[in-house]
Structures are given as C-alpha cells and as structure tokens.
C-alpha atoms as a PDB file:
ATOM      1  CA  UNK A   1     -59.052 -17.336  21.075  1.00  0.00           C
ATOM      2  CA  UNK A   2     -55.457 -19.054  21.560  1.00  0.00           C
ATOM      3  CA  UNK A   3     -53.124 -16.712  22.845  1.00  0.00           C
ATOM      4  CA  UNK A   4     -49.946 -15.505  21.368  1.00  0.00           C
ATOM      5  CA  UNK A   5     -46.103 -17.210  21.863  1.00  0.00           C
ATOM      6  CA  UNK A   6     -44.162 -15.265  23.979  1.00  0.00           C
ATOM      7  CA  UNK A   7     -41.987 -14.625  21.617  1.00  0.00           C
ATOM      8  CA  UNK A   8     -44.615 -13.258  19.144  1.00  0.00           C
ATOM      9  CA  UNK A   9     -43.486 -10.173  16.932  1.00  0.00           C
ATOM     10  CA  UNK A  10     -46.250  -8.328  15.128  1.00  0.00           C
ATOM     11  CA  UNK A  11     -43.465  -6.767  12.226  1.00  0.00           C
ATOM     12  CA  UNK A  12     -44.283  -4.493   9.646  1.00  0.00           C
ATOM     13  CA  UNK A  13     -48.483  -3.623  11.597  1.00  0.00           C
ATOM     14  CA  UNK A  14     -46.636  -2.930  14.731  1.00  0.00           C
ATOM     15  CA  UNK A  15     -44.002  -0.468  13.149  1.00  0.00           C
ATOM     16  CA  UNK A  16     -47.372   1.148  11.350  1.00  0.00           C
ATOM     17  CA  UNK A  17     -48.731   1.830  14.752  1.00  0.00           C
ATOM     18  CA  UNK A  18     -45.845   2.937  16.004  1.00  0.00           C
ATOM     19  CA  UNK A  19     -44.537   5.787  13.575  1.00  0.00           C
ATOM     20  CA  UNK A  20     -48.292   6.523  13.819  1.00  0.00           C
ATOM     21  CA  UNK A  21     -48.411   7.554  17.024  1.00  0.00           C
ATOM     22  CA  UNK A  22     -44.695   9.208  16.715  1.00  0.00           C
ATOM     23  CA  UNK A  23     -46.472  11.695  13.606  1.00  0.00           C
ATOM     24  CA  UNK A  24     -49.487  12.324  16.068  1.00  0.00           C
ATOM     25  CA  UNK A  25     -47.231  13.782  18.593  1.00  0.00           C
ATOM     26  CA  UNK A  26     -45.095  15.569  15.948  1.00  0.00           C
ATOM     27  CA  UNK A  27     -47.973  17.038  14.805  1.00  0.00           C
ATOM     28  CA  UNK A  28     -49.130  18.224  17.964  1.00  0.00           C
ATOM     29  CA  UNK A  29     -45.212  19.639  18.432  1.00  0.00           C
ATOM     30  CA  UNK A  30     -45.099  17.739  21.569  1.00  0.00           C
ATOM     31  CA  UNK A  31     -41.503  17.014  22.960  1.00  0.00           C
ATOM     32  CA  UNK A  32     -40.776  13.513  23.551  1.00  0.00           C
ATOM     33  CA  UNK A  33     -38.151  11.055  24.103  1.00  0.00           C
ATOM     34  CA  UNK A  34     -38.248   7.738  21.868  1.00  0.00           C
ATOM     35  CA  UNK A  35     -36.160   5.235  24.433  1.00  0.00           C
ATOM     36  CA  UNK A  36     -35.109   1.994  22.268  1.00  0.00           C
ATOM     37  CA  UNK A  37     -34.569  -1.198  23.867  1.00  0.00           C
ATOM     38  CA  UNK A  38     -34.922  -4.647  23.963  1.00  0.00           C
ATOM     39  CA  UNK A  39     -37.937  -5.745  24.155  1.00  0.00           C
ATOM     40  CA  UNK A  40     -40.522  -5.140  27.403  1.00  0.00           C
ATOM     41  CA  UNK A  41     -43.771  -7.053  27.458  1.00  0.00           C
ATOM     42  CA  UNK A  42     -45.013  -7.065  31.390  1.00  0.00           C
ATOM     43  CA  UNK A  43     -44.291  -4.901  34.501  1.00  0.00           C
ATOM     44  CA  UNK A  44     -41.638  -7.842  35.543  1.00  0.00           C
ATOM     45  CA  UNK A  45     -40.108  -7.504  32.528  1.00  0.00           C
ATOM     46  CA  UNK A  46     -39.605  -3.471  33.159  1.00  0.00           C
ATOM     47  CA  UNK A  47     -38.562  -4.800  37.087  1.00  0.00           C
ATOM     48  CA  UNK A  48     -35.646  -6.013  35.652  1.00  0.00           C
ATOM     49  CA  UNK A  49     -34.918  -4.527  32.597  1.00  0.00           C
ATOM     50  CA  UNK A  50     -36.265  -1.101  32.182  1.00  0.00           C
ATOM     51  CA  UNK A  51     -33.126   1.376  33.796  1.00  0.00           C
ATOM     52  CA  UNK A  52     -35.380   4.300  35.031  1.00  0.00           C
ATOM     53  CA  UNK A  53     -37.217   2.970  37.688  1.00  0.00           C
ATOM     54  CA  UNK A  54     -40.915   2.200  37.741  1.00  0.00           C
ATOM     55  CA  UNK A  55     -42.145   5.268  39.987  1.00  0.00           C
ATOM     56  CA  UNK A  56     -43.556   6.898  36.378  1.00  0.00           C
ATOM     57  CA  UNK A  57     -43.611   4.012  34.119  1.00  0.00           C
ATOM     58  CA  UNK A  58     -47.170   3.924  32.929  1.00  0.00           C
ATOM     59  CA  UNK A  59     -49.198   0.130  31.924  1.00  0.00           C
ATOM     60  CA  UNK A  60     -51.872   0.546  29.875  1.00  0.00           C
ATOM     61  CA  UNK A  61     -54.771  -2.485  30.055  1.00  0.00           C
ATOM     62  CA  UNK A  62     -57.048  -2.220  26.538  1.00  0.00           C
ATOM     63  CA  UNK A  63     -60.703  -3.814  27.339  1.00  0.00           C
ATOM     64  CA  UNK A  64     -63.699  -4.707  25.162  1.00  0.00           C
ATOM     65  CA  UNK A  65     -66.989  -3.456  26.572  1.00  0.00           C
ATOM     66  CA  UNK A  66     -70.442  -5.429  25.809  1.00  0.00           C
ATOM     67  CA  UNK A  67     -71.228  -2.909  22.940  1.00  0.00           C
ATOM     68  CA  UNK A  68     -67.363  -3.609  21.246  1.00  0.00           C
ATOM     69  CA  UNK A  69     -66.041  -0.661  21.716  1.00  0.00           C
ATOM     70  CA  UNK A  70     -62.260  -0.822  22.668  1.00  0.00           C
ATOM     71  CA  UNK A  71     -61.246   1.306  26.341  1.00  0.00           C
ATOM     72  CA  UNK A  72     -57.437   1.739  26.799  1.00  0.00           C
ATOM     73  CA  UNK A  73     -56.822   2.276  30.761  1.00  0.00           C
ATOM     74  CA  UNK A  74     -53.469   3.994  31.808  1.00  0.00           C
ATOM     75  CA  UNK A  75     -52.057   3.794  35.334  1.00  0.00           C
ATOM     76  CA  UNK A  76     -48.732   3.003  37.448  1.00  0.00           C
ATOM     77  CA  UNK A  77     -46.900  -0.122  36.651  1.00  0.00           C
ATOM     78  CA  UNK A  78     -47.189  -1.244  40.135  1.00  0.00           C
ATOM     79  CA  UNK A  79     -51.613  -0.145  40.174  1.00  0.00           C
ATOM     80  CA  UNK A  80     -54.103  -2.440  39.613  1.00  0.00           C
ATOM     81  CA  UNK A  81     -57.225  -0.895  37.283  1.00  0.00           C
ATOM     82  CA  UNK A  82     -60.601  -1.326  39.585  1.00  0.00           C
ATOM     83  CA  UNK A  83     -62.779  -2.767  37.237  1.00  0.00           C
ATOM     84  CA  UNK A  84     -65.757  -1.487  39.323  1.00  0.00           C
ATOM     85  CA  UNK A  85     -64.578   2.221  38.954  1.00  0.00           C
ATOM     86  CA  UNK A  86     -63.321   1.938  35.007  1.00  0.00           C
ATOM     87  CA  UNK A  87     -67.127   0.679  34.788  1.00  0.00           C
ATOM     88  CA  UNK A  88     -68.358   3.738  36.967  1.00  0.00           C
ATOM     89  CA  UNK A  89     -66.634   6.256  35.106  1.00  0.00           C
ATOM     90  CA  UNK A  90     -67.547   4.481  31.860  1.00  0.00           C
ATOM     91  CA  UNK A  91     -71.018   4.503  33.053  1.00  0.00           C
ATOM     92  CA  UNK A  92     -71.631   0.656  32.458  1.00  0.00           C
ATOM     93  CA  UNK A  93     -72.041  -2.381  34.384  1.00  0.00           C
ATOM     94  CA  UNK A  94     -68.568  -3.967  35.681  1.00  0.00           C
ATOM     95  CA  UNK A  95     -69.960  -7.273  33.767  1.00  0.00           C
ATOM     96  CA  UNK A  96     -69.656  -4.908  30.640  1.00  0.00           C
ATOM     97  CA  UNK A  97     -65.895  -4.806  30.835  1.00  0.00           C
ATOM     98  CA  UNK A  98     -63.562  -6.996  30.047  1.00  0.00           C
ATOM     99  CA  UNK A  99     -59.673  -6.679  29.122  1.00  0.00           C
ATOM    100  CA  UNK A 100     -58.703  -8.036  25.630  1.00  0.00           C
ATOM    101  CA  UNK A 101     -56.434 -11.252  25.475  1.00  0.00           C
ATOM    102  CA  UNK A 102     -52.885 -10.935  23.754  1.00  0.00           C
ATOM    103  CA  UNK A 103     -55.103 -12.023  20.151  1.00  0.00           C
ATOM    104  CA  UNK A 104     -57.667  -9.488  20.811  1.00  0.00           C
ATOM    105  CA  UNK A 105     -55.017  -6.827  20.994  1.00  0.00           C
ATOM    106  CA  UNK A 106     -53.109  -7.512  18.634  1.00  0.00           C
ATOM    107  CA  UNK A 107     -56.489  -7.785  16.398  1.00  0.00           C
ATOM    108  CA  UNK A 108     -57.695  -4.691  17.507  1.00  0.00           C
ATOM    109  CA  UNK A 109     -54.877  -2.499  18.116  1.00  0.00           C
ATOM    110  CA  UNK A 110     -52.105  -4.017  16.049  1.00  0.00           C
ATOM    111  CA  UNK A 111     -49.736  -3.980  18.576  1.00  0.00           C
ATOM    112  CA  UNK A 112     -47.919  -6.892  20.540  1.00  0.00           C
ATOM    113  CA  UNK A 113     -49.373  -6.630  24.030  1.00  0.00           C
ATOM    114  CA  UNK A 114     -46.889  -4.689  26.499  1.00  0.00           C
ATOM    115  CA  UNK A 115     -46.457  -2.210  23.548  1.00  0.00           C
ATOM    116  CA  UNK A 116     -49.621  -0.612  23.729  1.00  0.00           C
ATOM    117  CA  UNK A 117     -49.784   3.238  24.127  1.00  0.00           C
ATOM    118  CA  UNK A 118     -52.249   5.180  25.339  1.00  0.00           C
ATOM    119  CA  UNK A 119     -52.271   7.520  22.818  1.00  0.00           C
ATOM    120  CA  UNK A 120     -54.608   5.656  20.078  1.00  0.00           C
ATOM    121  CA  UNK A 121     -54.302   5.850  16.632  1.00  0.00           C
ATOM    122  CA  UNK A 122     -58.166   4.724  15.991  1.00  0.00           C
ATOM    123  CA  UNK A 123     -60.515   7.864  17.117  1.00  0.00           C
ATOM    124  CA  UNK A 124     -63.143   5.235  18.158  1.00  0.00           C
ATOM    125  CA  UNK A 125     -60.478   4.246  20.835  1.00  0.00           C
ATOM    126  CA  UNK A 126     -61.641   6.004  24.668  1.00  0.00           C
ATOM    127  CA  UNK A 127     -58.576   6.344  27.052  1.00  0.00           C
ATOM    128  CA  UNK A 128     -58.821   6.682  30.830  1.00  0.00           C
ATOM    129  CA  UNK A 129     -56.052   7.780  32.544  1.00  0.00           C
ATOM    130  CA  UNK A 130     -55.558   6.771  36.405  1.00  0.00           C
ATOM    131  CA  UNK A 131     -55.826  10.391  38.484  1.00  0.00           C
ATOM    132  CA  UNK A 132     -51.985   9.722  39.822  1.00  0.00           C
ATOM    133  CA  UNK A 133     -50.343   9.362  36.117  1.00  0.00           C
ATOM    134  CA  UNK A 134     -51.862  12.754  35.671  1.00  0.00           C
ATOM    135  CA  UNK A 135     -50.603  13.864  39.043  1.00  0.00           C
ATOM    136  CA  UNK A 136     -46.763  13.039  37.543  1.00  0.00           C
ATOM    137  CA  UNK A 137     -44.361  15.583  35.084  1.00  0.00           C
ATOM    138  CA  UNK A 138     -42.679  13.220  33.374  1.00  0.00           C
ATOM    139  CA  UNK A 139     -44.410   9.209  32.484  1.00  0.00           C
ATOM    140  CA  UNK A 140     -42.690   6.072  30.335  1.00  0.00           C
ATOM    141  CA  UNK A 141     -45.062   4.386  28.455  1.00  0.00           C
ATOM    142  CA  UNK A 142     -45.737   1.731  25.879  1.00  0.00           C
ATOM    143  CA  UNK A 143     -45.360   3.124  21.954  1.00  0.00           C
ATOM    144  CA  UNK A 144     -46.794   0.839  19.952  1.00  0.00           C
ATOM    145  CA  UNK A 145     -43.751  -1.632  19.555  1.00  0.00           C
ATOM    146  CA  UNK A 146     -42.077  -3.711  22.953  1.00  0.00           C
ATOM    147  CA  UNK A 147     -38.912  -2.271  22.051  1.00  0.00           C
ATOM    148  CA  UNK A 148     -39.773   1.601  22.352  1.00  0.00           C
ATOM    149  CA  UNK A 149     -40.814   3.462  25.136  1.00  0.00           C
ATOM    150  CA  UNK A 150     -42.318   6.612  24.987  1.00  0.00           C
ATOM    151  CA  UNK A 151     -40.879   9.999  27.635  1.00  0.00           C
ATOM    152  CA  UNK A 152     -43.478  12.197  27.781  1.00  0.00           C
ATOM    153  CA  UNK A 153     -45.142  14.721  29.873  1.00  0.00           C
ATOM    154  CA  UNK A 154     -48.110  13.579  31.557  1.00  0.00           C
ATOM    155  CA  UNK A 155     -50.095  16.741  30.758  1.00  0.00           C
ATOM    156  CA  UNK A 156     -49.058  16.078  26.720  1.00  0.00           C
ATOM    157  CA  UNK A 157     -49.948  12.381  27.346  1.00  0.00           C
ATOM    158  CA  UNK A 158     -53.413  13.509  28.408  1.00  0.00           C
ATOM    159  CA  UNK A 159     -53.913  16.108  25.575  1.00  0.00           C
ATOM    160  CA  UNK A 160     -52.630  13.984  22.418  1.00  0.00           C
ATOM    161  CA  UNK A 161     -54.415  11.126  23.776  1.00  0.00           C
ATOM    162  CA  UNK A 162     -57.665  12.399  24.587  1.00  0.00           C
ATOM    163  CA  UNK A 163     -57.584  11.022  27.779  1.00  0.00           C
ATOM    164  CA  UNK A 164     -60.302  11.272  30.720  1.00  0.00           C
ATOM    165  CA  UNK A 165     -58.610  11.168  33.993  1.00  0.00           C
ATOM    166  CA  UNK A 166     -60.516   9.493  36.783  1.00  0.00           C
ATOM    167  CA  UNK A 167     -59.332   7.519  39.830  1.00  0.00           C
ATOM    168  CA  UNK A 168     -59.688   3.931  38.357  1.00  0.00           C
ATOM    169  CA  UNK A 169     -57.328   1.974  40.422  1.00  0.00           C
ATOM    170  CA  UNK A 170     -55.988   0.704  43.903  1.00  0.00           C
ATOM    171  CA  UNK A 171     -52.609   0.329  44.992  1.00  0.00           C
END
C-alpha cells in the first residue's frame, strides 16, 4: 500500500470518528477536556508543539494480527510497544502482529494516523493499555482528528475504552 502525504487530511470520516468518540464519553458522563490545536501527527511533533509536556501524553500504535483483527496499543509518548509482550498478552505469535501503515489506518479506523484514540468506536477493536498509562491521573491522547487532543483520566480512559492493561513496553 503507498503511504499517505504528510499533509494528508481525512475531512468529513475523521470529524465522524471524532464526535463519535466525544458522544461515547458523554454518554458514559465522563469529564474530559477537548484541547484544539494545530495539528500533531508524531511524538516529535508533540516535542515541539504540544505545551503540556510529554510525561502523560499517551501514543497509541493500531496493529493487524494474522486473523485481521485490528489491536490499538496505548503507552507513553517516549515507550516503545514490545512486540513480543503485546503478542504474549494477546496470546499469539509475535509474527502475528504487525502495526498498520498510515493507509491501513486510515482504512480501518478512519482516522489520519497521530489522531488515533484509544477509545474505539468499532466494538471489534481490542485496546491494550501499557501498565504505566494506567499508573497516571490525568493522560493526553489522540481523539480521532490531529488537531484535538483528548484530557482524560486514565482510570475513565481504561473504562470507556475497554482497555486491558498489561506491561507491553520498554523504556
């Protein structure tokens, strides 16, 4: 698959996702901060741009596993997933993981990459969160658009997302 310019802008699908996720936490009365911004697609990006710091700013990788299914996996900007543990606690091989290029995500979560949230709007959608983002009180994280970040309590982030925790990275 040829991967996206850098300057790619997914429009009216990505706005979908995004007031999507907003009316699942509404619904789940969950308090929550909306942060707009211009737009944030990598950790560098947040280096320099994002003003609170990246001690709670949350990254989430989607993958594809060898049966299709689509595995969002939340940790610290400045982590780096294990593949070998996601695979563990998936209960897979590590050769039956593998994260989704900028296409893929945007195909299968209809979201520009570095806007992905780990609260999915697609059931079929597993989420494992990294034991030290559950450790926090208060996380930033992608919202379904590169130009919204999401405040929200880690706990809430967990519950609304469905979220397994599980060590799955290395610093």
């Amino acid at each position: 698959m040829a991967s996206l310019p850098s300057n790619f802008f997914i429009g009216d699908e990505m706005r979908m996702v995004y007031e999507a996720i907003k009316q699942k936490l509404q619904e789940a009365s969950v308090d929550f901060v909306d942060h707009e911004h211009e737009p944030i697609r990598t950790v560098q990006d947040a280096l320099e741009k994002w003003p609170y710091g990246t001690d709670n700013l949350v990254k989430t990788v989607a993958f594809r596993l060898r049966d299709d299914r689509v595995v969002l996996a939340a940790t610290l900007a400045s982590a780096r997933i294990d593949y070998k543990r996601l695979a563990s606690v998936l209960g897979i091989g590590r050769r039956d993981i593998a994260s989704l290029s900028p296409a893929e995500v945007h195909e299968r979560l209809e979201v520009e990459p570095g806007g992905v949230c780990p609260i999915p709007v697609n059931d079929e959608v597993q989420v494992i969160v990294d034991e030290p983002v559950g450790e926090l009180q208060q996380v930033f994280c992608g919202f379904g658009r590169v130009d919204h970040t999401l405040q929200i309590s880690a706990s809430e982030l967990i519950r609304v997302g469905g979220g397994i925790v599980a060590e799955i990275s290395r610093v």
